[in-house]
PDB file of N, CA and C in Angstrom:
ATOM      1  N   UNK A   1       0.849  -1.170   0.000  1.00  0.00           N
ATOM      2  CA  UNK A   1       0.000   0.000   0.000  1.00  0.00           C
ATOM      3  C   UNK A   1       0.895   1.233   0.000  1.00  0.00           C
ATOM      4  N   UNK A   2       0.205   2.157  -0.874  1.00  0.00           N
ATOM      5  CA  UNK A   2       1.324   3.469  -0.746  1.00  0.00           C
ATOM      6  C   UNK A   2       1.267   4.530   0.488  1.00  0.00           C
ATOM      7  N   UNK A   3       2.359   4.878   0.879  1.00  0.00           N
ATOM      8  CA  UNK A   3       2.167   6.088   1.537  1.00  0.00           C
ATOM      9  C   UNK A   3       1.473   7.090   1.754  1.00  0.00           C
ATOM     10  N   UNK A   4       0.731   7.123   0.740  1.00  0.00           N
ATOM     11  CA  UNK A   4      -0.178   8.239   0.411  1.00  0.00           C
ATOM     12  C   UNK A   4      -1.831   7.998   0.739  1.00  0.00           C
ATOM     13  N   UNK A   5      -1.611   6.220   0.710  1.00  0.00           N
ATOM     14  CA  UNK A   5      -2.868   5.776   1.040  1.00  0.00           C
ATOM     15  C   UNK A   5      -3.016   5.831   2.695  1.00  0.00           C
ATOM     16  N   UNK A   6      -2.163   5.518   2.873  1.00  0.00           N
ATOM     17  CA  UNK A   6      -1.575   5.186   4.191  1.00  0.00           C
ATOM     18  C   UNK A   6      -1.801   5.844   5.161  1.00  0.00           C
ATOM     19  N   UNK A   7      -1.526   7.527   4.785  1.00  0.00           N
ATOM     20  CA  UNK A   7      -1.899   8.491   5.461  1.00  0.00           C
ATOM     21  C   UNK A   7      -3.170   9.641   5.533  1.00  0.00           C
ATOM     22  N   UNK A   8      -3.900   9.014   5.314  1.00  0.00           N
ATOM     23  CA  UNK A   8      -5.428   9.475   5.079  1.00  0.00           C
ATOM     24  C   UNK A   8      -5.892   8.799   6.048  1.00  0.00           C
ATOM     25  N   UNK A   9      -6.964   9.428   7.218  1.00  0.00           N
ATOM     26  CA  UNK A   9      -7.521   8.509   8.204  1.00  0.00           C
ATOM     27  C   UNK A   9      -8.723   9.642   8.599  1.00  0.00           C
ATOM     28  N   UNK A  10      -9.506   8.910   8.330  1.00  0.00           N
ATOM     29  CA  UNK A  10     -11.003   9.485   8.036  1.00  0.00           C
ATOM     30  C   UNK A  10     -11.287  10.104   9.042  1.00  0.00           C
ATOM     31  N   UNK A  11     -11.225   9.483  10.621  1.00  0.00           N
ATOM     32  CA  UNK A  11     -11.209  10.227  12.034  1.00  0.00           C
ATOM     33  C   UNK A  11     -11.070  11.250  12.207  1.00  0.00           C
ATOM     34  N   UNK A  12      -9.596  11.810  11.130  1.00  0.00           N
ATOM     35  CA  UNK A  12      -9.541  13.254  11.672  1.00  0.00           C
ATOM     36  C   UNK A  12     -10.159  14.464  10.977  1.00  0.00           C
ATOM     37  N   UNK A  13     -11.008  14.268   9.924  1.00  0.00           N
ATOM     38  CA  UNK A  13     -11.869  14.894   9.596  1.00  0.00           C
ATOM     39  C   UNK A  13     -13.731  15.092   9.609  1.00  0.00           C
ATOM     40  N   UNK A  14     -13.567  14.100  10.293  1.00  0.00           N
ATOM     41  CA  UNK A  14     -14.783  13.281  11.146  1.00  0.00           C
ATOM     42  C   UNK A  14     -15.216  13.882  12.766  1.00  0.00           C
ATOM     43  N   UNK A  15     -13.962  14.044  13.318  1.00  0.00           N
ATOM     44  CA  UNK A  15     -13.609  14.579  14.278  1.00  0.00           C
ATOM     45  C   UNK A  15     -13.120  15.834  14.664  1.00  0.00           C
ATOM     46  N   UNK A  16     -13.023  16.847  13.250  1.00  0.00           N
ATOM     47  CA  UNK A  16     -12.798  18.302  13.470  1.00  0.00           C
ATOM     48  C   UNK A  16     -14.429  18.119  12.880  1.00  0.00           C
ATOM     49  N   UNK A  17     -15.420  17.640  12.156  1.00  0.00           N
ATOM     50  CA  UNK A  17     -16.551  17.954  11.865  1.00  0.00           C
ATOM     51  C   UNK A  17     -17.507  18.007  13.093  1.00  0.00           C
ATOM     52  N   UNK A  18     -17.330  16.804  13.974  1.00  0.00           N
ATOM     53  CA  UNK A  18     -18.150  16.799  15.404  1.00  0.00           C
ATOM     54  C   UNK A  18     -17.590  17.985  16.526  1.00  0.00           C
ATOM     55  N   UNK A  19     -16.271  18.281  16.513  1.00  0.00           N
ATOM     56  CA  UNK A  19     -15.780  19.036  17.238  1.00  0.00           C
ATOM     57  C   UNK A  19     -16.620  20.359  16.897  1.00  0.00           C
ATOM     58  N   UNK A  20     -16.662  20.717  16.237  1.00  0.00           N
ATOM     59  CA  UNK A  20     -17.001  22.136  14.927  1.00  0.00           C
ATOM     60  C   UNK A  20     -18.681  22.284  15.357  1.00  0.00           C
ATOM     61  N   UNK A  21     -19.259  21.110  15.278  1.00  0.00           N
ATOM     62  CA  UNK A  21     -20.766  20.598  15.510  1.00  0.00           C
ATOM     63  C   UNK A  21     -21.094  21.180  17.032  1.00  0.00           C
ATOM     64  N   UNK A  22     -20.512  20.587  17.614  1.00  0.00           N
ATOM     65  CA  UNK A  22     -20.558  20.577  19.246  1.00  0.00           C
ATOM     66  C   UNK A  22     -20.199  21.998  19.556  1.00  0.00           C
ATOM     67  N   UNK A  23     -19.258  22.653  19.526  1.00  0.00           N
ATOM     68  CA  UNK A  23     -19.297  23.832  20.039  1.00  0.00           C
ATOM     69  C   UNK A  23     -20.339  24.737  19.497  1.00  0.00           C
ATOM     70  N   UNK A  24     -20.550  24.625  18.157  1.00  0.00           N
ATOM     71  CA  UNK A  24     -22.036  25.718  17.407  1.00  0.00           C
ATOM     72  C   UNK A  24     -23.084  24.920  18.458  1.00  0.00           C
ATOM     73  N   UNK A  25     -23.615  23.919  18.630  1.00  0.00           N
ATOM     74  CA  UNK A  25     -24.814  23.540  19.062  1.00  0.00           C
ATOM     75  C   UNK A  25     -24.491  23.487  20.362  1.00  0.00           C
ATOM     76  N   UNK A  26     -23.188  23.295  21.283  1.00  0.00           N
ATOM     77  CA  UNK A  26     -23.156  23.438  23.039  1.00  0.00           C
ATOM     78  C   UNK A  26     -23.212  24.939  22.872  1.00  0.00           C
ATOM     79  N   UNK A  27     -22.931  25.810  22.119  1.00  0.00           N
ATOM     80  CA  UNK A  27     -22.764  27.047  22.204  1.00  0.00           C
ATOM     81  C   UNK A  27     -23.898  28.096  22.057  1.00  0.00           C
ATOM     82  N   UNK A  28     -24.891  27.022  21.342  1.00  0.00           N
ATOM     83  CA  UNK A  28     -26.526  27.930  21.279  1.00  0.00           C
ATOM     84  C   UNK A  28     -27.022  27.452  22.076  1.00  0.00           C
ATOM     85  N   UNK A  29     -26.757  26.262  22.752  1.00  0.00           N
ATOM     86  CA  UNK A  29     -27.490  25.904  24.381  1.00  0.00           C
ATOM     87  C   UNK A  29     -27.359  26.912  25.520  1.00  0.00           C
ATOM     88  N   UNK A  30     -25.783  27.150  25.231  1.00  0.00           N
ATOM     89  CA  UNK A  30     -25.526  27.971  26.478  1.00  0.00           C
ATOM     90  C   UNK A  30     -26.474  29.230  26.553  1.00  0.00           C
ATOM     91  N   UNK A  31     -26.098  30.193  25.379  1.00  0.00           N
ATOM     92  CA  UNK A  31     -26.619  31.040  24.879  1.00  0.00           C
ATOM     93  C   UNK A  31     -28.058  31.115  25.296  1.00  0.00           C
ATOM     94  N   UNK A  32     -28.930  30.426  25.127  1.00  0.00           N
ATOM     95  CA  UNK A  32     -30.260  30.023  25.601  1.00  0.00           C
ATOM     96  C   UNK A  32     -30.990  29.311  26.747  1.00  0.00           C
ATOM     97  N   UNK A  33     -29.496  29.355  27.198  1.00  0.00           N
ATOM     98  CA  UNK A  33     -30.091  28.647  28.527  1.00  0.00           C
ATOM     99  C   UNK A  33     -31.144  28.902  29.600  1.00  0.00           C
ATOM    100  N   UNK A  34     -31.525  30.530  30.097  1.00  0.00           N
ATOM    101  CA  UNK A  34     -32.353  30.689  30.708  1.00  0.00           C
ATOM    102  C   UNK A  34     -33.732  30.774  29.930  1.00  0.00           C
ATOM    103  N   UNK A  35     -33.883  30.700  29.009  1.00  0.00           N
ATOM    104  CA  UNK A  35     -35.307  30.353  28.409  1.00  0.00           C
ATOM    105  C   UNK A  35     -36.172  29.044  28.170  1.00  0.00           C
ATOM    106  N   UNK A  36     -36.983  29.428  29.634  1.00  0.00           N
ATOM    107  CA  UNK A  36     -37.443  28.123  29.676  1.00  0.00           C
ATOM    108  C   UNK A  36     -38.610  27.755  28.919  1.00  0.00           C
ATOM    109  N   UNK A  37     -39.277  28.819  27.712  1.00  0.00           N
ATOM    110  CA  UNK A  37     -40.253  28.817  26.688  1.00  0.00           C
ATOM    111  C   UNK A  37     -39.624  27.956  25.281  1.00  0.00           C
ATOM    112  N   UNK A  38     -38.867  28.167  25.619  1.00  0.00           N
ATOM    113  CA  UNK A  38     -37.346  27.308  24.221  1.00  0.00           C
ATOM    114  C   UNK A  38     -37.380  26.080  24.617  1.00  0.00           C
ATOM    115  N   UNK A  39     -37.329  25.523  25.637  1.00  0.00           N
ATOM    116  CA  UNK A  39     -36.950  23.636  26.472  1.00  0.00           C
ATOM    117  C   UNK A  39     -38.090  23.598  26.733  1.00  0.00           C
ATOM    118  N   UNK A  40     -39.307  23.584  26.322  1.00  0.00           N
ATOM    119  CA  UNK A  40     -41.175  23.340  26.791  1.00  0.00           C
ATOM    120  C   UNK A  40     -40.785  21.850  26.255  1.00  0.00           C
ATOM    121  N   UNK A  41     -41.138  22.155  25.385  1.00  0.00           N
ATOM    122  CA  UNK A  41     -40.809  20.621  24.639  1.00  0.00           C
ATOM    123  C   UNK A  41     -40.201  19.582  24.789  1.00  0.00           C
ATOM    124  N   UNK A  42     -39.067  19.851  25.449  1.00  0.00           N
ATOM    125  CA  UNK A  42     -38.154  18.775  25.517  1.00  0.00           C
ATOM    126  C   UNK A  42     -38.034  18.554  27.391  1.00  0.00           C
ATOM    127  N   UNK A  43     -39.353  18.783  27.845  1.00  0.00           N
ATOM    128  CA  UNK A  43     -39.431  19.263  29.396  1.00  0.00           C
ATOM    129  C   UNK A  43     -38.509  19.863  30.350  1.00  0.00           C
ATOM    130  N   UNK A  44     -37.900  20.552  29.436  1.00  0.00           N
ATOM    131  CA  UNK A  44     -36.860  21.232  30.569  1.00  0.00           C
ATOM    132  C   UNK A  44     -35.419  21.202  30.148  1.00  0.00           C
ATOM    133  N   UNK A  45     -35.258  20.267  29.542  1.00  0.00           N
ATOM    134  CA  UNK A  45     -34.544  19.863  29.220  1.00  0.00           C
ATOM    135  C   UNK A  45     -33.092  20.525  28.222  1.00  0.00           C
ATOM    136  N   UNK A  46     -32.238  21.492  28.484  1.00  0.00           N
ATOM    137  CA  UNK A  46     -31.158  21.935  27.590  1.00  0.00           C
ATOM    138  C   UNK A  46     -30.437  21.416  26.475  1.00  0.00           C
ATOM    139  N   UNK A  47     -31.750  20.696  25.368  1.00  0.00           N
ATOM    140  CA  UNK A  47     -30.469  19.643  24.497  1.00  0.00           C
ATOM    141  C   UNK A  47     -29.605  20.023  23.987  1.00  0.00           C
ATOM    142  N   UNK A  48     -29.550  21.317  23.248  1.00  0.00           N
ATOM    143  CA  UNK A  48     -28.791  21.898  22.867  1.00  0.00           C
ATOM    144  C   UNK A  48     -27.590  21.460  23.435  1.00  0.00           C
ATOM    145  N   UNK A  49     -27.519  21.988  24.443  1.00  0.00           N
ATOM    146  CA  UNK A  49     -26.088  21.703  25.433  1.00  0.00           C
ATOM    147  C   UNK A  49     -25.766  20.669  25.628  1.00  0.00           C
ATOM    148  N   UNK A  50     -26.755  20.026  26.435  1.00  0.00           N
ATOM    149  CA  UNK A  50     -26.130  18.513  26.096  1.00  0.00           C
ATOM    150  C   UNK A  50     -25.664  18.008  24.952  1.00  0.00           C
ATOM    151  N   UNK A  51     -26.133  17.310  23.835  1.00  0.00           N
ATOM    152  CA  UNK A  51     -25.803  17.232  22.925  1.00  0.00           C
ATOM    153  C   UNK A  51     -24.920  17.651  21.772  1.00  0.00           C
ATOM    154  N   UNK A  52     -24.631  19.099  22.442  1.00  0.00           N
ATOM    155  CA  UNK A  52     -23.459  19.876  21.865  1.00  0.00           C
ATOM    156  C   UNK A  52     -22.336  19.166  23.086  1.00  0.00           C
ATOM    157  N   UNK A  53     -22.147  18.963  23.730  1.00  0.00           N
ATOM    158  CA  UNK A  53     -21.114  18.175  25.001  1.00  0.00           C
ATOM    159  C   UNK A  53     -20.823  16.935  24.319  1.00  0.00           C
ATOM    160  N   UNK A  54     -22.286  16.111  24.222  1.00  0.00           N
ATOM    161  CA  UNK A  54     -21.993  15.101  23.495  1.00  0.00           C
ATOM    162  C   UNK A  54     -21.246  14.882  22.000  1.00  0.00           C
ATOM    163  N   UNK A  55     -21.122  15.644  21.297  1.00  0.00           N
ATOM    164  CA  UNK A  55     -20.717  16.018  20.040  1.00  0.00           C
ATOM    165  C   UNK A  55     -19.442  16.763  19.689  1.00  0.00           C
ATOM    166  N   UNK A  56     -19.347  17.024  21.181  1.00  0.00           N
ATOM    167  CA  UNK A  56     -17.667  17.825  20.918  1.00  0.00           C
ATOM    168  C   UNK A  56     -16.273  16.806  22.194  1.00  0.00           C
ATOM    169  N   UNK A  57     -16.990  16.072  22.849  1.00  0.00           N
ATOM    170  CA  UNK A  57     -16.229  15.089  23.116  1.00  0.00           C
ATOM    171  C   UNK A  57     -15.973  13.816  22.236  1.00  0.00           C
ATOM    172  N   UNK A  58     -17.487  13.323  21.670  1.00  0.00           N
ATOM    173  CA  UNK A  58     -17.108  12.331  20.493  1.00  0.00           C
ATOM    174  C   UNK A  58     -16.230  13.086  19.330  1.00  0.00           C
ATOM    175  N   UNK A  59     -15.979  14.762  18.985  1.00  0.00           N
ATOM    176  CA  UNK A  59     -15.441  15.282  18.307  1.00  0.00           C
ATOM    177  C   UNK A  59     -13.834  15.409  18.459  1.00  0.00           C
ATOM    178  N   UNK A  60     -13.671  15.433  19.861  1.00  0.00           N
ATOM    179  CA  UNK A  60     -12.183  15.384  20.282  1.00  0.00           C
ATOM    180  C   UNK A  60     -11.458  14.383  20.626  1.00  0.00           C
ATOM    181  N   UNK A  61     -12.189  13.065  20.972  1.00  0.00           N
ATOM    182  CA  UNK A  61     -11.698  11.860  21.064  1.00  0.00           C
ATOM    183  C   UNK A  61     -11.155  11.242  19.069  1.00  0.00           C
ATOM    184  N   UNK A  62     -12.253  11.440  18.163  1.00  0.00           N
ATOM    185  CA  UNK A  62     -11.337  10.890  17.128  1.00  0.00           C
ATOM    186  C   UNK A  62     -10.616  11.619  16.675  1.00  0.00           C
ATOM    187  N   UNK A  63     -10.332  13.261  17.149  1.00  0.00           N
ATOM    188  CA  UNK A  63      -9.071  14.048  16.455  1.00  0.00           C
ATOM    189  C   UNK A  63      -7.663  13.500  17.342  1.00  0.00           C
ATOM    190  N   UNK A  64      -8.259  12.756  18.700  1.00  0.00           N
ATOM    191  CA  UNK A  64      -6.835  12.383  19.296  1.00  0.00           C
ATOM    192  C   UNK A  64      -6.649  10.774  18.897  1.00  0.00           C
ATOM    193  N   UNK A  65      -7.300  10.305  18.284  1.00  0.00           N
ATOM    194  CA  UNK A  65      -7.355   8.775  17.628  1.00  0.00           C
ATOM    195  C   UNK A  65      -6.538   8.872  16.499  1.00  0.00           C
ATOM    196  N   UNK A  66      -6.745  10.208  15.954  1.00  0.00           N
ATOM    197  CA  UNK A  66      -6.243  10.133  14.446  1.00  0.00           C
ATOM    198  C   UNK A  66      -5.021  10.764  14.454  1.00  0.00           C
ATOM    199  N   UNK A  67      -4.967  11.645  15.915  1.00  0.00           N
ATOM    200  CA  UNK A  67      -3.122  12.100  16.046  1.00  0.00           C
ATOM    201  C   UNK A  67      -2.437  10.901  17.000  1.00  0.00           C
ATOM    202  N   UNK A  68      -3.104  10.411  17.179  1.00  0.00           N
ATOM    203  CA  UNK A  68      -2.206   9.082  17.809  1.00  0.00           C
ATOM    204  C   UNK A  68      -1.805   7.811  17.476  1.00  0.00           C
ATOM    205  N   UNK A  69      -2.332   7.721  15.824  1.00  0.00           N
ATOM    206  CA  UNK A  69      -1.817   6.570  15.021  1.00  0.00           C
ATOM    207  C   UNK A  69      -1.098   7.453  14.226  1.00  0.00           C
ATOM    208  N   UNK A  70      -1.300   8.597  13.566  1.00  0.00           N
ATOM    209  CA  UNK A  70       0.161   9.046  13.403  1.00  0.00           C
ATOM    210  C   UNK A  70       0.859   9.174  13.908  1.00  0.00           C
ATOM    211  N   UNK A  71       1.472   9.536  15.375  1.00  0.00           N
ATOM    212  CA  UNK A  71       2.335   9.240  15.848  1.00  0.00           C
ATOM    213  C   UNK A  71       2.843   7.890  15.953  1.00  0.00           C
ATOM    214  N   UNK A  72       2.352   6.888  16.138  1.00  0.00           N
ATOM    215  CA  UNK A  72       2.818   5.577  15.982  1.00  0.00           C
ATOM    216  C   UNK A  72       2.517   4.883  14.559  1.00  0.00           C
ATOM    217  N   UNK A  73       3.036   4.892  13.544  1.00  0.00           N
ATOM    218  CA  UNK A  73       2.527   4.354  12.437  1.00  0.00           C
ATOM    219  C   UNK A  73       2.619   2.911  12.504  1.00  0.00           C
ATOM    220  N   UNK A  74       3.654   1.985  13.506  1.00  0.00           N
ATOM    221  CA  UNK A  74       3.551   0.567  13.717  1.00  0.00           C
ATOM    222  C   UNK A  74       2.106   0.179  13.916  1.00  0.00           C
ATOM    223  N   UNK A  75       1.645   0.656  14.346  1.00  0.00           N
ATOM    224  CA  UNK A  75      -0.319   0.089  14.529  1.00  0.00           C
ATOM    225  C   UNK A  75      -0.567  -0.309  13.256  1.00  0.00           C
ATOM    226  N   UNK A  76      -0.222   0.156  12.556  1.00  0.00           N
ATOM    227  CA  UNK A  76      -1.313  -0.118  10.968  1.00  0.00           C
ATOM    228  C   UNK A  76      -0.022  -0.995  10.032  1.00  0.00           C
ATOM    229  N   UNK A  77      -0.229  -2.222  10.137  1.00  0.00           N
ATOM    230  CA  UNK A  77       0.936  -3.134   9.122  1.00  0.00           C
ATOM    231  C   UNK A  77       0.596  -3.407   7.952  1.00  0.00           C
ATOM    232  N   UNK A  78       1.527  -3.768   7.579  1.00  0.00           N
ATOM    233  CA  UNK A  78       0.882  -4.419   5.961  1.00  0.00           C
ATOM    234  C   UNK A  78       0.268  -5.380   6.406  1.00  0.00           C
ATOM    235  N   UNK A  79      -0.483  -5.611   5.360  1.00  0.00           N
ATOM    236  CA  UNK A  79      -1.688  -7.043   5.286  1.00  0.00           C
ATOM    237  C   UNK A  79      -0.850  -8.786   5.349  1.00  0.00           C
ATOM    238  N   UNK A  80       0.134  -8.295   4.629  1.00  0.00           N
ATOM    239  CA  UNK A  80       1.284  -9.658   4.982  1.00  0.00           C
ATOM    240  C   UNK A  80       1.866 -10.052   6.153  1.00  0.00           C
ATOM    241  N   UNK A  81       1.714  -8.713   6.773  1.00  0.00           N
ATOM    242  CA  UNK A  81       2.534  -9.359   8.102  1.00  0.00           C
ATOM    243  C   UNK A  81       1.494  -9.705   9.595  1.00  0.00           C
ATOM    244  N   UNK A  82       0.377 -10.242   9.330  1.00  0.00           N
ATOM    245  CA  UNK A  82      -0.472 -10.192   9.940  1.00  0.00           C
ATOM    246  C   UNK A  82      -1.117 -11.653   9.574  1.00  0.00           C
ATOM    247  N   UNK A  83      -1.444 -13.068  10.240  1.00  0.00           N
ATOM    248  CA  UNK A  83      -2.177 -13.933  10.029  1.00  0.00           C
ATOM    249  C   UNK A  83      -3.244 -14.138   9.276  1.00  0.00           C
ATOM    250  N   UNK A  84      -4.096 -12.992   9.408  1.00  0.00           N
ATOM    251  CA  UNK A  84      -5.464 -12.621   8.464  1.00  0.00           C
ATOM    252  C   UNK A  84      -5.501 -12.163   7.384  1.00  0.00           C
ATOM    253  N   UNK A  85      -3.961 -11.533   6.617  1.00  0.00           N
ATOM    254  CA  UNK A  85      -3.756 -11.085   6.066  1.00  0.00           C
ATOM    255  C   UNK A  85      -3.083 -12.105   4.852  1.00  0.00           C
ATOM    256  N   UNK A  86      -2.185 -12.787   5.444  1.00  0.00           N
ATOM    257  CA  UNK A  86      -1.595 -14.045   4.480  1.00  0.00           C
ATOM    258  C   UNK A  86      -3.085 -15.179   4.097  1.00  0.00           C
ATOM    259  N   UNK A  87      -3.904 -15.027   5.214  1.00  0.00           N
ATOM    260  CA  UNK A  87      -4.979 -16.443   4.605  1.00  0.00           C
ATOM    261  C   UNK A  87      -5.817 -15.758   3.789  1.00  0.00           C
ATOM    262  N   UNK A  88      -6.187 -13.973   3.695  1.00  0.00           N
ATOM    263  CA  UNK A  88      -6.631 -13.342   2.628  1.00  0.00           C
ATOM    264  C   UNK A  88      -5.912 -13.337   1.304  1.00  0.00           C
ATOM    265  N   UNK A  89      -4.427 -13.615   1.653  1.00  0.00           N
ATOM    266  CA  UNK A  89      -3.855 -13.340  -0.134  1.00  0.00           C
ATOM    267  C   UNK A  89      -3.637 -14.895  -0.483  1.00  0.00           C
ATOM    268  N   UNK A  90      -3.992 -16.113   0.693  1.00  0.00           N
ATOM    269  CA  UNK A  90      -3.545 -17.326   0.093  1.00  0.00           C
ATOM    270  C   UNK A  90      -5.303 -17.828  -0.879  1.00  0.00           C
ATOM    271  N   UNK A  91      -6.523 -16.945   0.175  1.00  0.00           N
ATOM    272  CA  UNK A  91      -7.656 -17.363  -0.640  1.00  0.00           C
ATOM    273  C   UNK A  91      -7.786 -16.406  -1.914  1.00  0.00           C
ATOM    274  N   UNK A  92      -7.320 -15.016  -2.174  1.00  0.00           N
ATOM    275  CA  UNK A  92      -7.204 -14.998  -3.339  1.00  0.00           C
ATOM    276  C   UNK A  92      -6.669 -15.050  -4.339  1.00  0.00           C
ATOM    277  N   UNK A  93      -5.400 -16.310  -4.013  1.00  0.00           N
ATOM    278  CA  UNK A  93      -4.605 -16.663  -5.048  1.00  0.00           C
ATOM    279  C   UNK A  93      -5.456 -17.707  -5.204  1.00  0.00           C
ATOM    280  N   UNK A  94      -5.649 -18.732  -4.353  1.00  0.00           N
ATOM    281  CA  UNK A  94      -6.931 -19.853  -5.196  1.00  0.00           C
ATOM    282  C   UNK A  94      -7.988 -19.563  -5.831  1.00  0.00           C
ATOM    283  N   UNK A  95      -8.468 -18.190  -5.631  1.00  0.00           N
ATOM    284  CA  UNK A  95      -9.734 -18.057  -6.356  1.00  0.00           C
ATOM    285  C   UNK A  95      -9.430 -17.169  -7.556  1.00  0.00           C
ATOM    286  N   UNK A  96      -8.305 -16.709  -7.963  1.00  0.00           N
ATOM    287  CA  UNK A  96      -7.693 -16.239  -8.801  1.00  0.00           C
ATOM    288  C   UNK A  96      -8.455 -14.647  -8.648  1.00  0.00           C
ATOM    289  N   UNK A  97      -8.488 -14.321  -7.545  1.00  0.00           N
ATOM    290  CA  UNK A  97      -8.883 -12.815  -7.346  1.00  0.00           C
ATOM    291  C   UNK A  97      -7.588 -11.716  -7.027  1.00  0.00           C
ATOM    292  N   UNK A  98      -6.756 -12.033  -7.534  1.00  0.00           N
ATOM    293  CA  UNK A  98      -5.459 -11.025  -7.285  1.00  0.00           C
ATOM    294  C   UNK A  98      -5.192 -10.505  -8.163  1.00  0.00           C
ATOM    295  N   UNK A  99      -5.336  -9.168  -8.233  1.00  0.00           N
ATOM    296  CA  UNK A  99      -4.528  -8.140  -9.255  1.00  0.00           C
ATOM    297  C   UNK A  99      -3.431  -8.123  -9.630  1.00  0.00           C
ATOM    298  N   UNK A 100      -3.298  -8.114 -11.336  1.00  0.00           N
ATOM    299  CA  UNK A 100      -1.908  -8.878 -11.356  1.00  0.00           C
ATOM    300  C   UNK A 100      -0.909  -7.076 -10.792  1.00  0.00           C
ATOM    301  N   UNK A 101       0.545  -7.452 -10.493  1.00  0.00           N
ATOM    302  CA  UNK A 101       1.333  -6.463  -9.863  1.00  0.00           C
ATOM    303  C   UNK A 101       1.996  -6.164 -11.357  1.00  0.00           C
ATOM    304  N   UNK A 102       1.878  -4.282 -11.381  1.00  0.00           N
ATOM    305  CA  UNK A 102       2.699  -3.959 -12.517  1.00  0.00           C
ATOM    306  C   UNK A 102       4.131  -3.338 -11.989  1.00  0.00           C
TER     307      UNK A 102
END
């Protein structure tokens, strides 16, 4: 696999999107917090805020997921050097599903 593939990891743009999410929506909770004609509905309830909490911790946990396998790039091996990985290239050499290598 190339380098280039290699270093793309979806988390961390996944995770500046929830981060980004969470503070606009914890941030119009706050903002609104003493209006208790706004939370009728949801009995009282501040979702805003919550849910902006919820959304900016699930937001900051995969931006530190995705800076912490770059820092260690040993986590992610080739497919060969891994048990699951040799019985994947030994079943698609029997089933003749392998791309030939240019």
């Amino acid at each position: 696999m190339s380098d280039a593939a290699m270093s793309i990891d979806v988390r961390l743009p996944i995770g500046g999107l929830f981060t980004a999410l969470g503070v606009i929506v914890g941030g119009y909770g706050i903002a609104t917090n003493g209006d208790a004609a706004h939370y009728e509905r949801s009995l009282g309830t501040n979702v805003n805020l919550w849910w902006g909490i919820v959304m900016l911790v699930f937001g900051l946990v995969m931006v530190a997921l995705a800076r912490s396998a770059r820092r260690h790039p040993s986590a992610m091996r080739e497919a060969m050097e891994t048990p699951e990985g040799r019985d994947t290239e030994r079943r698609e050499h029997v089933l003749g599903l392998e791309k030939e290598k240019k």
